[in-house]
Protein backbone atom coordinates (compact mmCIF):
# COMPACT_ATOMS: atom_id res chain seq x y z
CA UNK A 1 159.79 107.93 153.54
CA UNK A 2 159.18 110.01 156.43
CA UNK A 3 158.38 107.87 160.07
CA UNK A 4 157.62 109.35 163.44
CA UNK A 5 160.92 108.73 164.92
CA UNK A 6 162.82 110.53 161.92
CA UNK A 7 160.31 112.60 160.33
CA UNK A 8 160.73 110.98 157.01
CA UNK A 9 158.18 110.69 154.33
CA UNK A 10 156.50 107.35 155.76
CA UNK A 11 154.99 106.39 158.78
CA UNK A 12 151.40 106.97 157.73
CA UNK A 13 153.34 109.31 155.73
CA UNK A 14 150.71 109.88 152.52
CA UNK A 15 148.15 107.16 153.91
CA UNK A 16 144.92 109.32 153.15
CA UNK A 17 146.27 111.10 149.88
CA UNK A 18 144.12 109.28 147.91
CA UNK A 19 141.39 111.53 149.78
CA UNK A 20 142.71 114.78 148.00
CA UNK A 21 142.42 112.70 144.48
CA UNK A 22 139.39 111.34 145.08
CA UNK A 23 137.73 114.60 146.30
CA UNK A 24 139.19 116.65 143.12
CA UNK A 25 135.75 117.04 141.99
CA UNK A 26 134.43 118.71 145.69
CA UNK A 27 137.29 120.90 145.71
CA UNK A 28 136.53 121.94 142.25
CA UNK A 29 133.21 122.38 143.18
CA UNK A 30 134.68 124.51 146.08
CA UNK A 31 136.46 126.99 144.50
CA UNK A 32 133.94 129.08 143.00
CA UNK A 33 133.50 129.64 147.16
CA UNK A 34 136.66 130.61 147.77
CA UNK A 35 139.36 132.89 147.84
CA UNK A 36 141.54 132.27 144.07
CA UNK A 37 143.91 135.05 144.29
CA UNK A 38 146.68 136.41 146.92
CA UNK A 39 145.53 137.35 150.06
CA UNK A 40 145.30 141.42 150.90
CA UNK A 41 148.73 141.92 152.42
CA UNK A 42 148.64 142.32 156.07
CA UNK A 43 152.11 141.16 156.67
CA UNK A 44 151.16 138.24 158.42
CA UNK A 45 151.35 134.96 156.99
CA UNK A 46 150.45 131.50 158.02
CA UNK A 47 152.61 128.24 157.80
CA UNK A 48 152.19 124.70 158.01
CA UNK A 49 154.82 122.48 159.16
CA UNK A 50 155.47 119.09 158.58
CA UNK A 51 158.47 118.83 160.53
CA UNK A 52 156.17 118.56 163.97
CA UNK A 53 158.66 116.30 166.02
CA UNK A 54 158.60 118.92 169.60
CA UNK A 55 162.34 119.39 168.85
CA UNK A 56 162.17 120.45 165.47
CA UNK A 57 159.15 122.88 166.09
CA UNK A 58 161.44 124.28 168.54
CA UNK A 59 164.37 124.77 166.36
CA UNK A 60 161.92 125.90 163.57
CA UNK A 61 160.62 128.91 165.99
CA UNK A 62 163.77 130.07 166.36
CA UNK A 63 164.47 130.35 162.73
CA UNK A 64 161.18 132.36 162.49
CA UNK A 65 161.83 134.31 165.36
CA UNK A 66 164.99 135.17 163.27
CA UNK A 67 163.19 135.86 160.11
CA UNK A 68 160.84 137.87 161.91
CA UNK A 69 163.51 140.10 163.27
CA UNK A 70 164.75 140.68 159.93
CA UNK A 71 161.97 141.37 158.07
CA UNK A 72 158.36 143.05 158.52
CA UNK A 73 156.25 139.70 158.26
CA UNK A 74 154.45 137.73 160.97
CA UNK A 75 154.68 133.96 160.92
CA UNK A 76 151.82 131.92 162.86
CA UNK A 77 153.55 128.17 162.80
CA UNK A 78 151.68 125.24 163.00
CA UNK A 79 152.77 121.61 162.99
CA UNK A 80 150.63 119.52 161.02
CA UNK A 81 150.84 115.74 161.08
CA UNK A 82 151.34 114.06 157.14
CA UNK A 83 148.91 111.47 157.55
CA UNK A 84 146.36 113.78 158.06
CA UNK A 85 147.46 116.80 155.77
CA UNK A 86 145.52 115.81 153.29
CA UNK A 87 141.88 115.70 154.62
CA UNK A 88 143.35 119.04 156.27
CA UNK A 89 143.84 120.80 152.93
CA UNK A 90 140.82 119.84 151.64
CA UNK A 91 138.63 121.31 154.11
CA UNK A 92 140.97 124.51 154.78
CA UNK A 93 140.12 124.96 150.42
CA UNK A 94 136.33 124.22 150.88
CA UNK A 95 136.89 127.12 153.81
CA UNK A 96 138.87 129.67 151.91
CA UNK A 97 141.13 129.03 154.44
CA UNK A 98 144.78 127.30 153.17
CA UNK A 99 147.94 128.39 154.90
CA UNK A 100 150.11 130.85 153.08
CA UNK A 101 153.48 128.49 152.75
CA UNK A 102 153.74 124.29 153.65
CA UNK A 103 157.15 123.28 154.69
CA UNK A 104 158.49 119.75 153.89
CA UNK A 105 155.81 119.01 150.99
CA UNK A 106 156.85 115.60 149.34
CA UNK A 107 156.44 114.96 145.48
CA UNK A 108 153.25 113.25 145.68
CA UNK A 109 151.36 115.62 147.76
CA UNK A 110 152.68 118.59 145.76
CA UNK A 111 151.64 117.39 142.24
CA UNK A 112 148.04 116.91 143.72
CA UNK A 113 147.73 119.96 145.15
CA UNK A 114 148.82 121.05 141.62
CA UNK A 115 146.73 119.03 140.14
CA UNK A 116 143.51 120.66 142.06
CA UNK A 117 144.54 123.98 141.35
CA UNK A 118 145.93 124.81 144.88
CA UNK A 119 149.39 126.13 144.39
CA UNK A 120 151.02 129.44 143.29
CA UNK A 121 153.42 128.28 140.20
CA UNK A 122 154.76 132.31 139.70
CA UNK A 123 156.11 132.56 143.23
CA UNK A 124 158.24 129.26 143.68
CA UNK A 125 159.72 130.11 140.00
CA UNK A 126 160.64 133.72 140.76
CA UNK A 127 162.05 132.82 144.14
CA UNK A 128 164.40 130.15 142.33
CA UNK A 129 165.36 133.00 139.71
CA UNK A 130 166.16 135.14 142.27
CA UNK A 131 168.40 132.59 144.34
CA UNK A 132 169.82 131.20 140.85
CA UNK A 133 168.53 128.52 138.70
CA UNK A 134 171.77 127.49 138.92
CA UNK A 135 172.46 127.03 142.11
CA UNK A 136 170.01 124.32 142.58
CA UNK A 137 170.61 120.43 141.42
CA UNK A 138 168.56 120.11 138.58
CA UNK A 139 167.71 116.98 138.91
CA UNK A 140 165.76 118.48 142.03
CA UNK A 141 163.74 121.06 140.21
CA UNK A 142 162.71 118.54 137.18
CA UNK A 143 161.07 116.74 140.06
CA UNK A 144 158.80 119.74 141.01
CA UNK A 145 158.05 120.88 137.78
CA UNK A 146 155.50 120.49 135.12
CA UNK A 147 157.05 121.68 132.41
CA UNK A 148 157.54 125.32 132.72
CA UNK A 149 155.17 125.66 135.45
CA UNK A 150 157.13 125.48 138.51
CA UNK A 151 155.69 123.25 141.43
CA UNK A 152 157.19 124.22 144.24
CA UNK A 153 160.56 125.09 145.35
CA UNK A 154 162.93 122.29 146.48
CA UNK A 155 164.44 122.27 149.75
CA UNK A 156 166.11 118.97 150.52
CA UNK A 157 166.05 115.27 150.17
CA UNK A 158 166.13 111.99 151.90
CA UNK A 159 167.49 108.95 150.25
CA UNK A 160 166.37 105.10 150.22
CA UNK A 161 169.56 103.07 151.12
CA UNK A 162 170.70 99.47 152.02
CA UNK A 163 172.34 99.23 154.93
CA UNK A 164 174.36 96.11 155.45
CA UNK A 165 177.06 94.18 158.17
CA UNK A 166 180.10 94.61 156.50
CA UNK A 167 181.65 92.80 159.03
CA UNK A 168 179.27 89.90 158.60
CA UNK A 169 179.75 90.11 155.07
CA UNK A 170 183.31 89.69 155.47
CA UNK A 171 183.71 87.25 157.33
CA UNK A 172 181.66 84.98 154.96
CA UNK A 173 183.66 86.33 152.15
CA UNK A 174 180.53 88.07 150.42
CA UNK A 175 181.29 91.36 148.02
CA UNK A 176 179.10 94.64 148.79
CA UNK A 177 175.43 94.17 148.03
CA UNK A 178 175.33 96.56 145.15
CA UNK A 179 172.83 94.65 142.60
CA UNK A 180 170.28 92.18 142.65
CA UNK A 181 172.29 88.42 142.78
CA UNK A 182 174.81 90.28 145.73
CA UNK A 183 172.11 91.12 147.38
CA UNK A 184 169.93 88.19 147.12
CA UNK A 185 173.22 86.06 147.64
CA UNK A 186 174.25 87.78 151.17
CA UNK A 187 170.58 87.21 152.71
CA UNK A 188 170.39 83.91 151.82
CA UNK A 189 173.99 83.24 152.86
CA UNK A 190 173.67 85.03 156.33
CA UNK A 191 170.08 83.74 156.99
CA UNK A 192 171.69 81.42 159.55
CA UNK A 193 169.71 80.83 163.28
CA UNK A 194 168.41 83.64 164.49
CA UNK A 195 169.95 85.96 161.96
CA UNK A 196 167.89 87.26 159.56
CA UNK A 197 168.88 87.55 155.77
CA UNK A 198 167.42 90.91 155.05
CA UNK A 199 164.81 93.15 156.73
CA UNK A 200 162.18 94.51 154.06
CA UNK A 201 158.83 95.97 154.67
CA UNK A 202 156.20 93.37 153.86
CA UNK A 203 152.90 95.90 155.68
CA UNK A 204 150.04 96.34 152.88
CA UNK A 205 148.65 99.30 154.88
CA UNK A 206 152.25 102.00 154.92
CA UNK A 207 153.94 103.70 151.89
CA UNK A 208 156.91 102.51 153.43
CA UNK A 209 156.28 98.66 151.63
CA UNK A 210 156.00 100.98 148.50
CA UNK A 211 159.03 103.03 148.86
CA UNK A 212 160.73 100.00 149.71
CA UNK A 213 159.84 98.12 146.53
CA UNK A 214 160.09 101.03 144.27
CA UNK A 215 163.91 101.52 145.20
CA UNK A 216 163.98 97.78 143.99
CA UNK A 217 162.05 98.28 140.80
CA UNK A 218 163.88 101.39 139.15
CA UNK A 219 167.23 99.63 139.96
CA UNK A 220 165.77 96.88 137.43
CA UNK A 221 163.94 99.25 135.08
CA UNK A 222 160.68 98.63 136.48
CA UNK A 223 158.45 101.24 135.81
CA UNK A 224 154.68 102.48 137.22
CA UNK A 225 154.07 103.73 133.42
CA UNK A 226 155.90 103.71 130.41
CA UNK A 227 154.62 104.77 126.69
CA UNK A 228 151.82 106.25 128.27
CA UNK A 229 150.53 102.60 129.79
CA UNK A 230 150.53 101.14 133.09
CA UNK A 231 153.38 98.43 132.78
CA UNK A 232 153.85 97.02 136.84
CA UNK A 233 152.90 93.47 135.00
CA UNK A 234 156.26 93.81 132.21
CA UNK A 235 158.80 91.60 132.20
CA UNK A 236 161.31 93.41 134.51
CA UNK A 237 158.84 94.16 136.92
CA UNK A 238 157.98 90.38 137.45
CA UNK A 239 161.54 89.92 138.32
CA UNK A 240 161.01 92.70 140.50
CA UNK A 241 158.21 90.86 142.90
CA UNK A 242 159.99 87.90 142.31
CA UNK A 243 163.20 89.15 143.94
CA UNK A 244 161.47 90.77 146.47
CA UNK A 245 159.00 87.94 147.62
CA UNK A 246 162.80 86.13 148.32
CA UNK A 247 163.87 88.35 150.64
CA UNK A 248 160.97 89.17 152.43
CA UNK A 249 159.20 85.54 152.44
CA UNK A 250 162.43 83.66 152.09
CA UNK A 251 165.20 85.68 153.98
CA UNK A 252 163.17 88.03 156.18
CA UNK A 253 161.38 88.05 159.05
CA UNK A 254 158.63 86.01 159.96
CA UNK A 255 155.25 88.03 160.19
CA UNK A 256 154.17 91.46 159.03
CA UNK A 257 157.38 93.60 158.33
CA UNK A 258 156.77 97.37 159.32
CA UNK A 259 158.99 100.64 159.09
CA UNK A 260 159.59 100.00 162.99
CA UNK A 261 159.99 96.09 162.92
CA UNK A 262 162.34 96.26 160.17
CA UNK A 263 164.67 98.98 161.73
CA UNK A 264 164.25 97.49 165.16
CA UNK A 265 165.43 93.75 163.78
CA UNK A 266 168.15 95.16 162.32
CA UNK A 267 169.42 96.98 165.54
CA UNK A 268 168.98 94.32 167.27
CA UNK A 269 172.01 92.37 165.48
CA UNK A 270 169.15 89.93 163.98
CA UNK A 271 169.71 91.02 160.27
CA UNK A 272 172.48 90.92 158.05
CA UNK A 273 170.95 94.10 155.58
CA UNK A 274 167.72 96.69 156.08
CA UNK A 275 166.45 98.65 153.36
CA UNK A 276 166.00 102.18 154.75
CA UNK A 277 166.28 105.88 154.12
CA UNK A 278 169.03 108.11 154.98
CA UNK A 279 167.05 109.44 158.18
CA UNK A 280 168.59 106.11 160.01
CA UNK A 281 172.16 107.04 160.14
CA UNK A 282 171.51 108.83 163.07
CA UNK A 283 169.95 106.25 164.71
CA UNK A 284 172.64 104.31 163.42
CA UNK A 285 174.97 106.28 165.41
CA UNK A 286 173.67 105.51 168.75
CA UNK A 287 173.05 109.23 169.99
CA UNK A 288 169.23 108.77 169.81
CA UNK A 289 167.59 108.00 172.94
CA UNK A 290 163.72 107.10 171.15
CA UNK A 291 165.51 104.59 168.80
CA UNK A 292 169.18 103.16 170.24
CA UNK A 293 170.61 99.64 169.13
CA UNK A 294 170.54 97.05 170.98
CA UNK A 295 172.84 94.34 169.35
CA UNK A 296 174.81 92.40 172.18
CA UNK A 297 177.85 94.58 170.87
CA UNK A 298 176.03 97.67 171.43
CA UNK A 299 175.88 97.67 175.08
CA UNK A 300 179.37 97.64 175.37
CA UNK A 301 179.84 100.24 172.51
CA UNK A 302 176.48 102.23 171.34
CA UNK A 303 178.40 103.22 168.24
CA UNK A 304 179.37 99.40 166.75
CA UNK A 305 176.59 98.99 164.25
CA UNK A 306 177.33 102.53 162.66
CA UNK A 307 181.12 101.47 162.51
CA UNK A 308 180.51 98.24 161.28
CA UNK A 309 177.66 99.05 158.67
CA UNK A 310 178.66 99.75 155.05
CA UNK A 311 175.85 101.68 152.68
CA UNK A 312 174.78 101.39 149.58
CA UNK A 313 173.03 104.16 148.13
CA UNK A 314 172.06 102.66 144.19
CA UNK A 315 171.70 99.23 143.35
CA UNK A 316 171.10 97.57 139.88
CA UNK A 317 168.89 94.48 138.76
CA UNK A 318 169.38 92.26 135.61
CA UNK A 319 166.79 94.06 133.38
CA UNK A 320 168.47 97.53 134.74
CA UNK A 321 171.19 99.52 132.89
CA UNK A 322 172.79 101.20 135.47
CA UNK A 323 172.95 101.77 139.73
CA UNK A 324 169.40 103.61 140.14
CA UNK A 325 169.05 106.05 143.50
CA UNK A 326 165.75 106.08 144.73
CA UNK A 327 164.50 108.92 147.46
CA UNK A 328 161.78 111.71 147.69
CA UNK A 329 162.26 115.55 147.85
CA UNK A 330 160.58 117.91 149.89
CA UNK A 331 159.43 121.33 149.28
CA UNK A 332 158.22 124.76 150.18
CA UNK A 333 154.91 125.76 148.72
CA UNK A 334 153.03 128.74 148.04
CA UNK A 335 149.88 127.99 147.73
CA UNK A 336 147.11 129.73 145.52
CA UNK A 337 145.65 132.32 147.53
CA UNK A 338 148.80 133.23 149.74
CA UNK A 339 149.74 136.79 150.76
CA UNK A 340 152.54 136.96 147.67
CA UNK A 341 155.37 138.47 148.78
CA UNK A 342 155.31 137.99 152.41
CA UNK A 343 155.07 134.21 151.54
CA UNK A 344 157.95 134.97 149.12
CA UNK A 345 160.31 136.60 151.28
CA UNK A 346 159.84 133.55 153.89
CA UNK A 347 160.65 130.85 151.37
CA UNK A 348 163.26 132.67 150.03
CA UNK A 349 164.70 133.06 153.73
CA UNK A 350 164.28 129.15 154.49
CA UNK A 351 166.84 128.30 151.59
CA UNK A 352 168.78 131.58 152.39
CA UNK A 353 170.22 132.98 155.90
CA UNK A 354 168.16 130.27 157.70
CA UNK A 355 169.02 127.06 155.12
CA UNK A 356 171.61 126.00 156.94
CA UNK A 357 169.46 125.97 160.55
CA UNK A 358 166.57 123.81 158.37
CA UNK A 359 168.97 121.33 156.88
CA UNK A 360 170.63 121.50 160.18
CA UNK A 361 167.73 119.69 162.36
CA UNK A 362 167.75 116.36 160.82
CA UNK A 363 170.99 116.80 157.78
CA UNK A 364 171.48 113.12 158.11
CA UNK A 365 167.66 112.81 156.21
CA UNK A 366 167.37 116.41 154.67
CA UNK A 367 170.31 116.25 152.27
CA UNK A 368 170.31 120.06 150.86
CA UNK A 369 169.31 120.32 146.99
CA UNK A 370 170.29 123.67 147.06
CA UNK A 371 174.25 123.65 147.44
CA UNK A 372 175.47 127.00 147.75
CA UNK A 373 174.95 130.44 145.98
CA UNK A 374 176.24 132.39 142.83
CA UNK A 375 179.37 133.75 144.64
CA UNK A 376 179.76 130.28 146.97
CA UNK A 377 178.76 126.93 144.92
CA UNK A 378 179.37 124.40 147.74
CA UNK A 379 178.55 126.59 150.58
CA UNK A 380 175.44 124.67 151.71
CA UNK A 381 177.18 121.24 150.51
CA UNK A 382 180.00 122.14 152.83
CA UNK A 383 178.11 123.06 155.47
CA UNK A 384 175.95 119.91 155.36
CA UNK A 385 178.86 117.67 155.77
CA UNK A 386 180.35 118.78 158.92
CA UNK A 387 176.26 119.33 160.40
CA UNK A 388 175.75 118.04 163.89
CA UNK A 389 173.18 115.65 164.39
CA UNK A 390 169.67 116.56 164.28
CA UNK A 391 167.86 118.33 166.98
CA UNK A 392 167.09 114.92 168.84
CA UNK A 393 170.69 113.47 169.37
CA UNK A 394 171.65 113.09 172.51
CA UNK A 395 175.21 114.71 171.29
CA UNK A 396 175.46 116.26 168.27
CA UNK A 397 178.30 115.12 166.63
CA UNK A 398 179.10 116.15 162.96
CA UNK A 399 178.24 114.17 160.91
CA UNK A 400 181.43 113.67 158.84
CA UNK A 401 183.05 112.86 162.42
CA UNK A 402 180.73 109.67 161.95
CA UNK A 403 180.61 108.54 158.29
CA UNK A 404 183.29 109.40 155.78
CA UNK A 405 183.50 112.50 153.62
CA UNK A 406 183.45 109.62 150.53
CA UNK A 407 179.60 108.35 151.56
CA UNK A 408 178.97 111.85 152.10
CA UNK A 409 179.90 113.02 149.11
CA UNK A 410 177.69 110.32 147.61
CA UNK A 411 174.82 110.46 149.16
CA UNK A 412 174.94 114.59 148.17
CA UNK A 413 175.51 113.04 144.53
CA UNK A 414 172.87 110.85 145.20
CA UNK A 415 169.90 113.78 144.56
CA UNK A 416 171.29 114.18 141.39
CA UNK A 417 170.58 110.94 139.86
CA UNK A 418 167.64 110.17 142.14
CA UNK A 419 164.49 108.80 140.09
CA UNK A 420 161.01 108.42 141.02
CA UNK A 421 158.14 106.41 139.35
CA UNK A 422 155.57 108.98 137.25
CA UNK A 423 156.87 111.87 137.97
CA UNK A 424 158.82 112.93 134.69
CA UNK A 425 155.89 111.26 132.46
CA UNK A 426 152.89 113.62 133.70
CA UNK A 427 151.86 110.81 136.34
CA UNK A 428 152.23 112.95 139.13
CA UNK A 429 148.79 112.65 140.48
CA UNK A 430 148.77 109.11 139.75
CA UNK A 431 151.50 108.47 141.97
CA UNK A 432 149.98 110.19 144.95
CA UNK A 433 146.76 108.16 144.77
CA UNK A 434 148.74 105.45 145.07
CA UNK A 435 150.37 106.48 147.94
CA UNK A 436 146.79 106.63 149.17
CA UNK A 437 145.21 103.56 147.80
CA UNK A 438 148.29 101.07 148.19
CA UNK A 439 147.51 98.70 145.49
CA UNK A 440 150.73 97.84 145.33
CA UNK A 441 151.88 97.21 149.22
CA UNK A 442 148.39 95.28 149.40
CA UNK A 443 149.49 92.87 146.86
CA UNK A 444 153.59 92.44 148.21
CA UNK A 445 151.10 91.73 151.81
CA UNK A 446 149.27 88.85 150.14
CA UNK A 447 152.37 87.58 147.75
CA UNK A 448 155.19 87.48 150.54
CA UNK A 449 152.47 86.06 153.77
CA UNK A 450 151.98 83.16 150.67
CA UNK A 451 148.25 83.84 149.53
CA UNK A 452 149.85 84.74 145.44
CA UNK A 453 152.83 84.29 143.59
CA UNK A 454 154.85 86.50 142.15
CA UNK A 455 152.93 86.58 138.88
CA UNK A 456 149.87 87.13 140.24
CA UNK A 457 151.38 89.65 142.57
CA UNK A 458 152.38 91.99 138.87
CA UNK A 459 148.88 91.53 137.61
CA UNK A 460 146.95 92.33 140.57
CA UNK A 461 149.00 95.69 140.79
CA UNK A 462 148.91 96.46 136.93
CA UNK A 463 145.15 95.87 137.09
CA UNK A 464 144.65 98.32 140.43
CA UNK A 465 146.52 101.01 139.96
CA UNK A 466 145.53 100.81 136.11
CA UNK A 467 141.92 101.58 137.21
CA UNK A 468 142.92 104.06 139.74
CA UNK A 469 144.54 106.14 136.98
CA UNK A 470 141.06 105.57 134.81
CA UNK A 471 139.09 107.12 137.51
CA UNK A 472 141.88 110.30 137.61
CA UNK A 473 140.73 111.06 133.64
């Protein structure tokens, strides 16, 4: 879940993907038009970007101006926005014209490209054999595989968390929110005046609702498709909108809840618990001058929520069998008619000599799935935990001089035991179109503003995205 602010995979963050899906047959059509293999080497290559924040193009320059010294390729950059990335892939394949390499790529977006015939599958999976298989978390690189076609190769990860007053919490003598009763206990315990229970993205139109209710749904076993059927109507996944329409209707917010709203009610002391991804701790911390809070505490001290905030990174419902982690990974791709080895040596730089500079501009939301090398397991792991802020803190403190070695050590655990709805069944492609189409945001907008119920909430989302994945056959 990437938002302006942090650069995580939401704000607008897949909004259009459905127009990739949709236009499978035009690209199709396209292809006989252009270019299917590598391009002739030139040694120059050209790479999109979709960490486009001014800072982080900076830093990202830098590494390429690195790169470039090293090596005998020429990099042309170019920021590209997610929202729009992919109407812009589209036409750049009707043009023969895709980049070489696209940096950040999350799961949904990769497995259509995939799915259209768009990426290089040799490159990504000799780049990992050269780097070692093993020195990857595996969980990562089941994500961004089909089988033994390779994807894409993993870079890092952001994680979906809850975030919660632990000082609140303790003072009303409430346990950690780690499953579905704590959780629904604390926000309506603390949904007092003007505090808020819980703030939990309620907008039909962002991927962010999604994200937000799919963390919920895996921690109960609630599934997009299982045996090979649609199953958002089952019986865990009831419970699932039926939990969720009592925080957000019930202990949330009144109005449309959005990835800003949510975060900014939270920072402003006026919620007890946010569901959010990692990309907020530093936020959290005060040093960001776009997105500061603003409790009455925080004036005095711009570091009191982040000291008086506990985390929870998995949670587990009733119909669940264990703590699930939700989060998304992102990628670097080669796509199908890049200049081979110039593309190769790039990637293979990015999670090399210059991984520790690309985790290094946002670590707090690009958790590194690669964790060290052959000779050094933990190097990158190491290195990740004493990272300074990203590019856009005012000071760049490390983090572990912020949050303990013991959450960071989780949420690095966390990738491992991440898991994502479709993915692992084939249902890649189904999953971005979703992304696009929103059935099921559009029906938490209608159940939790009071126009359905919970029931009809399941049904209306089995029966969409059950005749999206009909028009994907």
């Amino acid at each position: 879940m990437r938002i302006r602010t942090r650069r995580w995979s939401v704000r607008r963050a897949v909004a259009a993907a459905v127009a990739v899906t949709s236009s499978a047959a035009l690209l199709a059509g396209c292809s006989a038009d252009t270019r299917t293999g590598p391009a002739r080497a030139d040694g120059k290559i050209t790479v999109w970007t979709l960490e486009n924040l001014p800072a982080r193009m900076a830093a990202e320059k830098k590494m390429i101006a690195r790169f470039e010294k090293k090596s005998d390729v020429r990099v042309d950059l170019v920021g590209v926005d997610e929202g729009q990335l992919p109407q812009l892939i589209m036409s750049a394949a009707a043009s023969g014209n895709l980049p070489d390499v696209i940096g950040s790529l999350p799961l949904g977006q990769s497995w259509q490209m995939y799915g259209n015939g768009l990426l290089n599958t040799e490159a990504p999976a000799d780049i990992v054999r050269k780097l070692g298989r093993g020195t990857f978390d595996a969980n990562a690189l089941r994500l961004t595989s089909d089988g033994r076609h390779r994807l894409t190769v993993p870079s890092d990860a952001w994680l979906q968390l809850l975030v919660y007053r632990k000082d609140l919490l303790k003072k009303a003598g409430l346990p950690a929110p780690d499953d579905y009763d704590s959780v629904l206990g604390a926000a309506k315990k603390l949904d007092r005046g003007r505090m808020h229970g819980v703030s939990l993205a309620t907008d039909p139109s962002d991927p962010f609702t999604q994200q937000s209710f799919e963390d919920l749904a895996l921690a109960n076993d609630c599934q997009l498709v299982d045996g090979g059927k649609v199953a958002l109507d089952s019986a865990a996944c009831r419970r699932t909108f039926t939990a969720y329409d009592r925080l957000a209707r019930e202990h949330g917010a009144p109005g449309t809840q959005t990835v800003d709203t949510t975060r900014a009610t939270y920072f402003a002391g006026r919620s007890a618990m946010i569901v959010w991804s990692s990309f907020l701790l530093d936020e959290l911390s005060g040093q960001r001058a776009d997105a500061r809070p603003s409790c009455p505490e925080c004036k005095k001290d711009k570091g009191f929520l982040a000291e008086n905030s506990g985390i929870t990174t998995a949670l587990k419902g009733p119909d669940g069998t264990k703590p699930v982690q939700f989060g998304e990974i992102t990628s670097w791709a080669v796509t199908k008619t890049a200049e081979t080895r110039a593309a190769s040596d790039f990637v293979t730089y990015m999670l090399s000599d210059g991984y520790e500079d690309w985790f290094g501009m946002a670590p707090e939301g690009k958790i590194p799935v690669r964790q060290g090398t052959s000779r050094d397991p933990d190097k990158y792991t190491r290195a990740w935990h004493s990272s300074p802020l990203g590019v856009e803190a005012e000071v760049r403190k490390p983090l572990d001089a912020i949050y303990s070695d013991e959450l960071l050590d989780e949420l690095a655990d966390g990738v491992g035991v991440m898991r994502r709805w479709g993915f692992t069944e084939g249902e890649g492609a189904l999953v971005g179109a979703t992304n696009g189409e929103l059935p099921v945001p559009k029906a938490l907008g209608a159940m939790t503003s009071g126009q359905t119920t919970p029931r009809e909430a399941a049904r209306e989302s089995q029966d969409e995205v059950d005749a999206l994945r009909q028009s994907l056959r």
